[in-house]
PDB file of N, CA and C in Angstrom:
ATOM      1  N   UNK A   1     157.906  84.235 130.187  1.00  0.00           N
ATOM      2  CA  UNK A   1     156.613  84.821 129.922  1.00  0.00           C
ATOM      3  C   UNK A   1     155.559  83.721 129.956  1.00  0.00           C
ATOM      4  N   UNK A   2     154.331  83.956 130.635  1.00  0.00           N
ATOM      5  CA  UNK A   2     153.572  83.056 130.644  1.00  0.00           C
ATOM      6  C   UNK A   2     152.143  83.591 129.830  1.00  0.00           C
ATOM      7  N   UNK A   3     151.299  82.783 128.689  1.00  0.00           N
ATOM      8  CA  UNK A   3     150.362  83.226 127.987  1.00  0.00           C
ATOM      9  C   UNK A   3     149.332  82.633 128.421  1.00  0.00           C
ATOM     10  N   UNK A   4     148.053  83.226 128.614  1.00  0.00           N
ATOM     11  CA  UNK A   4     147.040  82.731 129.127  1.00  0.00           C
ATOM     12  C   UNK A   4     145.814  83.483 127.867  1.00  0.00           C
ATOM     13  N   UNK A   5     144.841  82.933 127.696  1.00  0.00           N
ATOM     14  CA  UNK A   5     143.721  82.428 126.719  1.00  0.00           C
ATOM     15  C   UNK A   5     142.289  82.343 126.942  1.00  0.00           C
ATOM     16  N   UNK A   6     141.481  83.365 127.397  1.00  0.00           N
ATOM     17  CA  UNK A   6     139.827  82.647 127.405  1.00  0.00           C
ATOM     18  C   UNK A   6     139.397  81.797 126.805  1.00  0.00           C
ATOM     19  N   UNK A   7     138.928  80.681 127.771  1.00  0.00           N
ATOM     20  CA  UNK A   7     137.960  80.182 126.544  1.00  0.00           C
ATOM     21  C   UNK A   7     137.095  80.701 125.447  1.00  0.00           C
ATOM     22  N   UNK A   8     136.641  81.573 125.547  1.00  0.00           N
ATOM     23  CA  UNK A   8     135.596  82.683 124.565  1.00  0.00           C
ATOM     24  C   UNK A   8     136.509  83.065 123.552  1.00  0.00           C
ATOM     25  N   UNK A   9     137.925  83.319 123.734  1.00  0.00           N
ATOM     26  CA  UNK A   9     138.753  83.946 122.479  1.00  0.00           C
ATOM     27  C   UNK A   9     139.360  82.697 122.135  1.00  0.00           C
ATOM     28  N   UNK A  10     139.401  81.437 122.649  1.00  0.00           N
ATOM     29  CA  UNK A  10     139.983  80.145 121.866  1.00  0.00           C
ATOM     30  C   UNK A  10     139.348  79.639 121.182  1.00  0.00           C
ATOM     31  N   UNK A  11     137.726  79.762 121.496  1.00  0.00           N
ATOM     32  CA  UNK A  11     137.050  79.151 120.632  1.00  0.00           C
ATOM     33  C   UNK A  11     136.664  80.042 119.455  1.00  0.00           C
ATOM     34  N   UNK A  12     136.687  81.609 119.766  1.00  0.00           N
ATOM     35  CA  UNK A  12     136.703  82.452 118.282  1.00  0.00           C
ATOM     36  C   UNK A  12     137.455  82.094 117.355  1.00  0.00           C
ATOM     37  N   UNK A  13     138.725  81.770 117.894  1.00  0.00           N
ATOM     38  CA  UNK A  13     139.894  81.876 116.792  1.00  0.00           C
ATOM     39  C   UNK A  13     140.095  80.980 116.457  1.00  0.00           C
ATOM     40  N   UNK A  14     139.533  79.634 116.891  1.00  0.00           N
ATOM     41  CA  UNK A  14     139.579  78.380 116.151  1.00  0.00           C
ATOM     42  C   UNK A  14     138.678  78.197 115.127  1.00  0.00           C
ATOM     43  N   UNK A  15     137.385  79.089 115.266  1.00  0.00           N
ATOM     44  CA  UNK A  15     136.563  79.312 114.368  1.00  0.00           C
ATOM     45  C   UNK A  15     136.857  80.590 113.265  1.00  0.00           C
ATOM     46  N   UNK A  16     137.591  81.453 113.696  1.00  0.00           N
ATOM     47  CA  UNK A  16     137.821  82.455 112.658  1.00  0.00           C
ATOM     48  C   UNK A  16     138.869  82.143 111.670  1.00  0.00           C
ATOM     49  N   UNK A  17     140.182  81.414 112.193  1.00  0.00           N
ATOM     50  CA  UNK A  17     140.865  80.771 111.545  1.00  0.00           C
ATOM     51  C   UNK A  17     140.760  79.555 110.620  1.00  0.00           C
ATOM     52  N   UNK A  18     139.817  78.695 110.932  1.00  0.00           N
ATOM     53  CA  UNK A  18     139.285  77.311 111.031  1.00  0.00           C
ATOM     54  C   UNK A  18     140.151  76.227 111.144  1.00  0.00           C
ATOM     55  N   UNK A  19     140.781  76.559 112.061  1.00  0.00           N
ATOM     56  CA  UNK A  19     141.659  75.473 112.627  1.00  0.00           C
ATOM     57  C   UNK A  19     141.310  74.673 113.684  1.00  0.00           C
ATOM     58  N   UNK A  20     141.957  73.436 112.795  1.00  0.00           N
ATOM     59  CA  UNK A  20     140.886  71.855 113.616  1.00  0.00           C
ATOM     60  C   UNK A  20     141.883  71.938 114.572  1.00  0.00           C
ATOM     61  N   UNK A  21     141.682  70.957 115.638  1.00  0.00           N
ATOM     62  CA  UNK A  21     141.635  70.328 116.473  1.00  0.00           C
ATOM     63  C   UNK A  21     143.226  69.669 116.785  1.00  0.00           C
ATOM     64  N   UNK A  22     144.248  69.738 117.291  1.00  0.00           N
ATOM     65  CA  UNK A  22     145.391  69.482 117.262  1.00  0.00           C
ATOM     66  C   UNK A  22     146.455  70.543 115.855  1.00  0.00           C
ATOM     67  N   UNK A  23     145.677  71.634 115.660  1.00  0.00           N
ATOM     68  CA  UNK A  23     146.763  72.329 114.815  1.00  0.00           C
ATOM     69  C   UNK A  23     147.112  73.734 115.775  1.00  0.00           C
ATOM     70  N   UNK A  24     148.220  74.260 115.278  1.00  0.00           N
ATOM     71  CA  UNK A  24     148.806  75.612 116.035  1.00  0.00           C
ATOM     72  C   UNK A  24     148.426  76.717 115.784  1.00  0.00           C
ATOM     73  N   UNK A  25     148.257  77.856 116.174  1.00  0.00           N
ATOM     74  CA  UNK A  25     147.691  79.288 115.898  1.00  0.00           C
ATOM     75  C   UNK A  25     149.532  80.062 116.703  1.00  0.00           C
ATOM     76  N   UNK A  26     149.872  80.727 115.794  1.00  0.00           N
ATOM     77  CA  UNK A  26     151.529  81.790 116.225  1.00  0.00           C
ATOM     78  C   UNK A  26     150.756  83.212 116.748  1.00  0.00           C
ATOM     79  N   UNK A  27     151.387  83.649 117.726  1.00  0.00           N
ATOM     80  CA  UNK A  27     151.130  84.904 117.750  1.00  0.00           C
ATOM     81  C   UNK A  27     152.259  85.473 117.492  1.00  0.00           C
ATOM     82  N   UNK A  28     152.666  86.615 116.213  1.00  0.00           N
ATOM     83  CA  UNK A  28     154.220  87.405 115.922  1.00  0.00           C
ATOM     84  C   UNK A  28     154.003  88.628 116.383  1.00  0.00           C
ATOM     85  N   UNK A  29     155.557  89.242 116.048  1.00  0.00           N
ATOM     86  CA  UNK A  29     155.329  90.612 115.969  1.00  0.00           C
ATOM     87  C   UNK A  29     155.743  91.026 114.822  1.00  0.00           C
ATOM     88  N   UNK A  30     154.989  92.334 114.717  1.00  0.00           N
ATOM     89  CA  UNK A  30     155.105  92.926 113.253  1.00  0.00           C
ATOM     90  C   UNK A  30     155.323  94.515 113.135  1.00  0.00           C
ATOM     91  N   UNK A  31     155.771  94.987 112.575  1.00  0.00           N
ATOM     92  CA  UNK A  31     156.250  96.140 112.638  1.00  0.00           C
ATOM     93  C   UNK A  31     154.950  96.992 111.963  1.00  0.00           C
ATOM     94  N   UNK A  32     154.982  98.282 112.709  1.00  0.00           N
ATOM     95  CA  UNK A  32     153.417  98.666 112.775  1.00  0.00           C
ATOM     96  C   UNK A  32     152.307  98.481 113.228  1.00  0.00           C
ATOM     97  N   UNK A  33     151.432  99.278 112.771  1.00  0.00           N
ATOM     98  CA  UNK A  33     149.919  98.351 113.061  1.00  0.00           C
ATOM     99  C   UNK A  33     149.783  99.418 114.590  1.00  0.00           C
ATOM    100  N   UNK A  34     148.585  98.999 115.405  1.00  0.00           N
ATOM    101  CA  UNK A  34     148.355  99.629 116.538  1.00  0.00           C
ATOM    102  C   UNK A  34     148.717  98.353 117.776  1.00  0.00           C
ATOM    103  N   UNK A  35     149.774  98.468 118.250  1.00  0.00           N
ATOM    104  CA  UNK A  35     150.187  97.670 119.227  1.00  0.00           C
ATOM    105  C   UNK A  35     149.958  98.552 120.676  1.00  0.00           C
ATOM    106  N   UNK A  36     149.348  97.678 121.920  1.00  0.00           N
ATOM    107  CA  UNK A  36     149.755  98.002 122.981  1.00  0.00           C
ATOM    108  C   UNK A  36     150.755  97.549 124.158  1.00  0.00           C
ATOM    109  N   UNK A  37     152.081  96.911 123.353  1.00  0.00           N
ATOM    110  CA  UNK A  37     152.294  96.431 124.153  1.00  0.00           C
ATOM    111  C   UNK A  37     153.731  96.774 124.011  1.00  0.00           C
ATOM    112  N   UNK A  38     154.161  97.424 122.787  1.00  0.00           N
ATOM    113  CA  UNK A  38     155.816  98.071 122.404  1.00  0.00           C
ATOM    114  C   UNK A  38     155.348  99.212 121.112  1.00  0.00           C
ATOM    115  N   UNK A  39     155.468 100.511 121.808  1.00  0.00           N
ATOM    116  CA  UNK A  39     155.658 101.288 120.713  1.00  0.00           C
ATOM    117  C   UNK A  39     156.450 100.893 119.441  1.00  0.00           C
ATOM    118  N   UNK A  40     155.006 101.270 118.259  1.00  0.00           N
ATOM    119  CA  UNK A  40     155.986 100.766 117.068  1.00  0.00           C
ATOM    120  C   UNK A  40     155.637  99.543 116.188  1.00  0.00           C
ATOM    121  N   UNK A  41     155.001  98.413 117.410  1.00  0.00           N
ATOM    122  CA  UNK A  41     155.143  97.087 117.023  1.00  0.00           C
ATOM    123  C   UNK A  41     153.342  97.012 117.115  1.00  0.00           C
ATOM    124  N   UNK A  42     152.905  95.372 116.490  1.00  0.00           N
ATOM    125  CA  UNK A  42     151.469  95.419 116.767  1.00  0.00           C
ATOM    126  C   UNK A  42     151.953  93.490 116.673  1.00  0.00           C
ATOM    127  N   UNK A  43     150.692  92.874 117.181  1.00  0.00           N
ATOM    128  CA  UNK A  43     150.521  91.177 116.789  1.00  0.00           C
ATOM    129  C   UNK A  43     150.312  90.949 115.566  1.00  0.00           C
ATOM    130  N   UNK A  44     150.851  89.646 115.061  1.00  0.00           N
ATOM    131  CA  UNK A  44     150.106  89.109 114.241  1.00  0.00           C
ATOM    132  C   UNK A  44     149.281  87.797 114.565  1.00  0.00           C
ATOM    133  N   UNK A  45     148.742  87.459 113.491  1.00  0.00           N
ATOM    134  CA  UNK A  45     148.323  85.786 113.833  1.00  0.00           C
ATOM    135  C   UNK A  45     148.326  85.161 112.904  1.00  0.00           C
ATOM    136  N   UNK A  46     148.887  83.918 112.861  1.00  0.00           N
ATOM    137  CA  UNK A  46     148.746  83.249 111.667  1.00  0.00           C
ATOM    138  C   UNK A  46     148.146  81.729 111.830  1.00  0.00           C
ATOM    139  N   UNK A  47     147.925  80.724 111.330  1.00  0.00           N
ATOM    140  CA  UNK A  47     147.734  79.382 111.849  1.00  0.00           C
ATOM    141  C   UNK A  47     148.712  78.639 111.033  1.00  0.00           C
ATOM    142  N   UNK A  48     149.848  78.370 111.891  1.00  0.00           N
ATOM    143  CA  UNK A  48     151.206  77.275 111.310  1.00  0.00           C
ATOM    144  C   UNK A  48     151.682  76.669 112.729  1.00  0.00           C
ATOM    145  N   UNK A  49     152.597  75.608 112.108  1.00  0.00           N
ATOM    146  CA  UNK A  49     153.276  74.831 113.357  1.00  0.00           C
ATOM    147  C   UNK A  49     154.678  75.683 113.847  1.00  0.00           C
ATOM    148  N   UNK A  50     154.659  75.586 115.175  1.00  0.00           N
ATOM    149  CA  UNK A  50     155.620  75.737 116.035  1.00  0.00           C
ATOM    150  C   UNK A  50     156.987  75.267 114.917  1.00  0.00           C
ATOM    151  N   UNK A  51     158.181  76.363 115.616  1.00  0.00           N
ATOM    152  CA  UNK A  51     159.415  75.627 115.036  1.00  0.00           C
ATOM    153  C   UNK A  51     160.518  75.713 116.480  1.00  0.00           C
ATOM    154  N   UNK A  52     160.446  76.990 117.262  1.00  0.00           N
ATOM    155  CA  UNK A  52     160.796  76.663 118.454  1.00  0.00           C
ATOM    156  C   UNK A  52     160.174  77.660 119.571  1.00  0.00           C
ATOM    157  N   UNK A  53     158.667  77.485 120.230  1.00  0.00           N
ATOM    158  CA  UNK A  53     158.093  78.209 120.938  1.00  0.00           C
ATOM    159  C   UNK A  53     158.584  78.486 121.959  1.00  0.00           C
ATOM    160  N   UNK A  54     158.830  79.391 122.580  1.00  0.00           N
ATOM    161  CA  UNK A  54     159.080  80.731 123.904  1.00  0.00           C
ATOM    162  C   UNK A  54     158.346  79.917 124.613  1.00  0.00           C
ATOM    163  N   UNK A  55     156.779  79.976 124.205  1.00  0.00           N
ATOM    164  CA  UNK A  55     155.697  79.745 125.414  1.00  0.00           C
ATOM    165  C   UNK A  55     154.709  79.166 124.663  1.00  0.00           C
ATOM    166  N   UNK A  56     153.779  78.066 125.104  1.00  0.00           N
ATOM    167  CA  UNK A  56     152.484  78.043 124.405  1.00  0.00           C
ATOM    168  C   UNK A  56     151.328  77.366 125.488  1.00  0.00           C
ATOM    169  N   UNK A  57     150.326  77.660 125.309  1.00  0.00           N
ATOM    170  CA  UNK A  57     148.645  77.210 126.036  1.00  0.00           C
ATOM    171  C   UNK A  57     147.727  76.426 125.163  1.00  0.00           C
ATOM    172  N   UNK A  58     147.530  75.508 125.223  1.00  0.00           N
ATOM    173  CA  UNK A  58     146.267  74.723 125.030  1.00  0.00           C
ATOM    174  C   UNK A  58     144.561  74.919 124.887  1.00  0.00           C
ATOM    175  N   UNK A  59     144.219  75.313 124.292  1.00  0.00           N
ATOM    176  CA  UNK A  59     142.781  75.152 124.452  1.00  0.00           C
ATOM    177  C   UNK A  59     141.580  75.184 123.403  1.00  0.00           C
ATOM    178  N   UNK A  60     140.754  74.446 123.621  1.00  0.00           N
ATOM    179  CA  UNK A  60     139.566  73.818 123.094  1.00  0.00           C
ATOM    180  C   UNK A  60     140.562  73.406 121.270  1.00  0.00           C
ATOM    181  N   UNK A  61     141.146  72.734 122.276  1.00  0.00           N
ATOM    182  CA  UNK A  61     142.258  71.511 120.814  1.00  0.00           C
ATOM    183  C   UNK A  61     143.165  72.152 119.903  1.00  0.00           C
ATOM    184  N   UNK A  62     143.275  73.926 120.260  1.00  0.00           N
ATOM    185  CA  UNK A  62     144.339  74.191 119.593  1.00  0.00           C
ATOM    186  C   UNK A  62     145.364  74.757 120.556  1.00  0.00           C
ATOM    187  N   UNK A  63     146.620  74.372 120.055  1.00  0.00           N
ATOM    188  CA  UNK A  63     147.860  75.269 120.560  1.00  0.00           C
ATOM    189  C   UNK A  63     148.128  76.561 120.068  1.00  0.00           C
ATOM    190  N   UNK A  64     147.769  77.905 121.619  1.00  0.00           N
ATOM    191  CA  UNK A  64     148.312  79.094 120.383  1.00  0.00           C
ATOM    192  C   UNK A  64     149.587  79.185 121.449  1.00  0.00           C
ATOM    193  N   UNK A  65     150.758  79.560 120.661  1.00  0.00           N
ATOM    194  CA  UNK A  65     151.980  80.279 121.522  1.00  0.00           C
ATOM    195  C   UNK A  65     152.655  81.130 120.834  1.00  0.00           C
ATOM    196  N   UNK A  66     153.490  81.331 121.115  1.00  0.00           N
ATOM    197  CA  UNK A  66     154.839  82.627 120.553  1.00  0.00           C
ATOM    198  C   UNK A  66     156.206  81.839 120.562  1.00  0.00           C
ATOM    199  N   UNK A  67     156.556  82.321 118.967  1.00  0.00           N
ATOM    200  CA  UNK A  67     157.939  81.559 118.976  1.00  0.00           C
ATOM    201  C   UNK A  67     158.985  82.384 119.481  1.00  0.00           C
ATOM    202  N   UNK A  68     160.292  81.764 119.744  1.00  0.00           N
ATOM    203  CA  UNK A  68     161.494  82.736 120.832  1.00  0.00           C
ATOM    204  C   UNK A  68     161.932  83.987 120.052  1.00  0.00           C
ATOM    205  N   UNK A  69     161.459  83.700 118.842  1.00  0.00           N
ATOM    206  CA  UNK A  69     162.699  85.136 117.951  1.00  0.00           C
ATOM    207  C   UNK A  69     161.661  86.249 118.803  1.00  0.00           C
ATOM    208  N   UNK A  70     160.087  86.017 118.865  1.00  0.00           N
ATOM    209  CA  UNK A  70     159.466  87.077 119.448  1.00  0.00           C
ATOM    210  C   UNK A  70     159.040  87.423 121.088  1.00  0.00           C
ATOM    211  N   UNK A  71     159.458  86.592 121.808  1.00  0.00           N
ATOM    212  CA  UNK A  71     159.349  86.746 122.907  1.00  0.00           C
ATOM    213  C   UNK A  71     159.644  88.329 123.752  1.00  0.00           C
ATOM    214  N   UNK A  72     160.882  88.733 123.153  1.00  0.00           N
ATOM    215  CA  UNK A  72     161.271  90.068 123.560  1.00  0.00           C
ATOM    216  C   UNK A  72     159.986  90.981 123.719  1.00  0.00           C
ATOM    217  N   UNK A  73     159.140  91.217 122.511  1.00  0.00           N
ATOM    218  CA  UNK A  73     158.285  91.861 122.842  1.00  0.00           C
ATOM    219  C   UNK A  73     157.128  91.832 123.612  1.00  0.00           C
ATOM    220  N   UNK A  74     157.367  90.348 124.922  1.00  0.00           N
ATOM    221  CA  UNK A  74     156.718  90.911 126.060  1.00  0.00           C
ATOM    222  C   UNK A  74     157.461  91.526 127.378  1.00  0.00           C
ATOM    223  N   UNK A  75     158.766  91.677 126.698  1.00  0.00           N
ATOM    224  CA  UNK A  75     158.973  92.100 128.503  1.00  0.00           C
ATOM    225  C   UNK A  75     159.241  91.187 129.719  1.00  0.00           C
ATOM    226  N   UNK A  76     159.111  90.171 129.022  1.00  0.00           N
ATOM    227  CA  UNK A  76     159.181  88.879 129.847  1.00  0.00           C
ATOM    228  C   UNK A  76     157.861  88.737 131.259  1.00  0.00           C
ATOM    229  N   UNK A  77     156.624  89.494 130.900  1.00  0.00           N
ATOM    230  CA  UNK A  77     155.430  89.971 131.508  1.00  0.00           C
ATOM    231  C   UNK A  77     154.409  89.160 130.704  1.00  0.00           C
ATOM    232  N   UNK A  78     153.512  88.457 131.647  1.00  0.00           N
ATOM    233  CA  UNK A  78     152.076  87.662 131.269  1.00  0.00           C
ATOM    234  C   UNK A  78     151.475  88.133 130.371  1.00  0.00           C
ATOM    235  N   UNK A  79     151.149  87.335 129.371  1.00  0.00           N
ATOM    236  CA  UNK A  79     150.364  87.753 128.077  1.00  0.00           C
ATOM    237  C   UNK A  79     149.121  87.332 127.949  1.00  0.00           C
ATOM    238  N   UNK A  80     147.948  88.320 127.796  1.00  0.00           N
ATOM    239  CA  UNK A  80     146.479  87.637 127.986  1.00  0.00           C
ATOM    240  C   UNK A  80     145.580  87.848 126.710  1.00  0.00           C
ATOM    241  N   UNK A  81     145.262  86.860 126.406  1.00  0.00           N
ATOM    242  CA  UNK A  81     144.343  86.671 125.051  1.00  0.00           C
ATOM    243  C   UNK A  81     142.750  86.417 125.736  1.00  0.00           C
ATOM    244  N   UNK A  82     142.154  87.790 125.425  1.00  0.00           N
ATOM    245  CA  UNK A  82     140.818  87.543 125.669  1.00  0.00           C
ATOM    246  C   UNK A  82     139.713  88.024 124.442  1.00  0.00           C
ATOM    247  N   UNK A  83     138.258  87.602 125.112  1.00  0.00           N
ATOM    248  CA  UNK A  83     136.977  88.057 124.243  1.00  0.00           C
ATOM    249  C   UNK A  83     136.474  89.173 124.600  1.00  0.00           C
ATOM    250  N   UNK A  84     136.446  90.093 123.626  1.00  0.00           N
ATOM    251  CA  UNK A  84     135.121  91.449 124.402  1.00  0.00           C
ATOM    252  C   UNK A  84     134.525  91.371 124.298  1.00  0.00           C
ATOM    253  N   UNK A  85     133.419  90.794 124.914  1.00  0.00           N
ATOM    254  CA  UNK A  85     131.815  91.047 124.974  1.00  0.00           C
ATOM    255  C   UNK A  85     131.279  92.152 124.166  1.00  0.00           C
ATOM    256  N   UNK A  86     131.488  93.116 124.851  1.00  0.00           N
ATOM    257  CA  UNK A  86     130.924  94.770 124.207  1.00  0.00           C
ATOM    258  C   UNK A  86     131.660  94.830 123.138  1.00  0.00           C
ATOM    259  N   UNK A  87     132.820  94.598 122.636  1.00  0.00           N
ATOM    260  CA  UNK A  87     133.457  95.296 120.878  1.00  0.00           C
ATOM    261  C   UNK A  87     133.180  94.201 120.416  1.00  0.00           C
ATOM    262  N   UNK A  88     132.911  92.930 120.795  1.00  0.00           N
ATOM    263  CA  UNK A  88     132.875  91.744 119.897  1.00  0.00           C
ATOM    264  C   UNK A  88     134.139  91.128 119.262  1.00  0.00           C
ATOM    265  N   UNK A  89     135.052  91.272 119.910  1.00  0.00           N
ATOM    266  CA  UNK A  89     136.493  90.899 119.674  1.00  0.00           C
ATOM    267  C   UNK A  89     137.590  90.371 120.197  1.00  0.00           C
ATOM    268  N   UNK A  90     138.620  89.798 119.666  1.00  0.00           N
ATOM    269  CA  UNK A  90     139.352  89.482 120.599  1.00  0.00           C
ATOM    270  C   UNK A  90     140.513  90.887 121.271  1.00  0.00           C
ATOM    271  N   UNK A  91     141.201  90.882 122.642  1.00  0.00           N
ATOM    272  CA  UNK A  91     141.829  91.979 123.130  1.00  0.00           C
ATOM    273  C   UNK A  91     142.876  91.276 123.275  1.00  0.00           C
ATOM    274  N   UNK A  92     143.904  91.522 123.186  1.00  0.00           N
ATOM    275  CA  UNK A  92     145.578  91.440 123.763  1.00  0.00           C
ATOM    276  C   UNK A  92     146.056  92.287 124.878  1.00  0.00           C
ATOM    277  N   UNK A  93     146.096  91.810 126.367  1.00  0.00           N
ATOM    278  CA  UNK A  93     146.535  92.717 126.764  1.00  0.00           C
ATOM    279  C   UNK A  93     148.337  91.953 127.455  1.00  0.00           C
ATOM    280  N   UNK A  94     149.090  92.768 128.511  1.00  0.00           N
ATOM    281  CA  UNK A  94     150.294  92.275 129.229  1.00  0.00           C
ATOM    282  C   UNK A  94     150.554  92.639 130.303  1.00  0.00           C
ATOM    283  N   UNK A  95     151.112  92.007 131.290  1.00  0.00           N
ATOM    284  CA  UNK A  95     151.376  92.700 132.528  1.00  0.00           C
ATOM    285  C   UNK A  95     150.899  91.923 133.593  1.00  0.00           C
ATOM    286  N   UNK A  96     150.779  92.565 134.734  1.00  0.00           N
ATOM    287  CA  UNK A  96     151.394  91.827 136.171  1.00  0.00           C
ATOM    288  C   UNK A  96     149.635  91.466 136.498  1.00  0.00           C
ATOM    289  N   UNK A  97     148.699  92.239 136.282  1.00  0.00           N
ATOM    290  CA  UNK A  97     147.005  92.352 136.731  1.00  0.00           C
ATOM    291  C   UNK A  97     146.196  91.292 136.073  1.00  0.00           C
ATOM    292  N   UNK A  98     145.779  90.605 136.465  1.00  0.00           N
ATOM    293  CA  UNK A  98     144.659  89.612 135.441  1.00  0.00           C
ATOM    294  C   UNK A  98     143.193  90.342 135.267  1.00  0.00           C
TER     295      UNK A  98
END
């Protein structure tokens, strides 16, 4: 699985989180919640260090990735972390389309 990151949603979440500059942001899964990407399931986020990441991306000085216990829930399909302009938020989406 490969995760990819706007700049616009790296720099939100380094600011919403307030995580400096060389620290990690996890993306999990969690049971519930409104997920689009596995009936059932939704993301989480937390800001902690890696213990053994699946996948991770770089940007504007933080590492966000996904550790292996959660990988399953992409399908082994591209994972995209973006900004919405119009909702003002960040979106999660997956799949083959950029």
């Amino acid at each position: 699985m490969n995760m990819y990151i706007s700049n616009e949603a790296a720099a939100y979440m380094k600011e919403d989180l307030q995580a400096e500059s060389g620290e990690s942001v996890r993306f999990f899964v969690r049971y519930g919640g409104c997920g689009n990407i596995q009936t059932g399931f939704s993301l989480g986020v937390a800001k902690e260090d890696p213990v053994e990441p699946a996948t991770f991306i770089e940007s504007a000085g933080v590492r966000f990735y996904v550790e292996e216990q959660d990988n399953w829930y992409f399908d082994g399909l591209p994972f995209y972390i973006e900004w919405s302009r119009s909702r003002q938020e960040i979106t999660f989406r997956h799949g083959e389309t950029v």
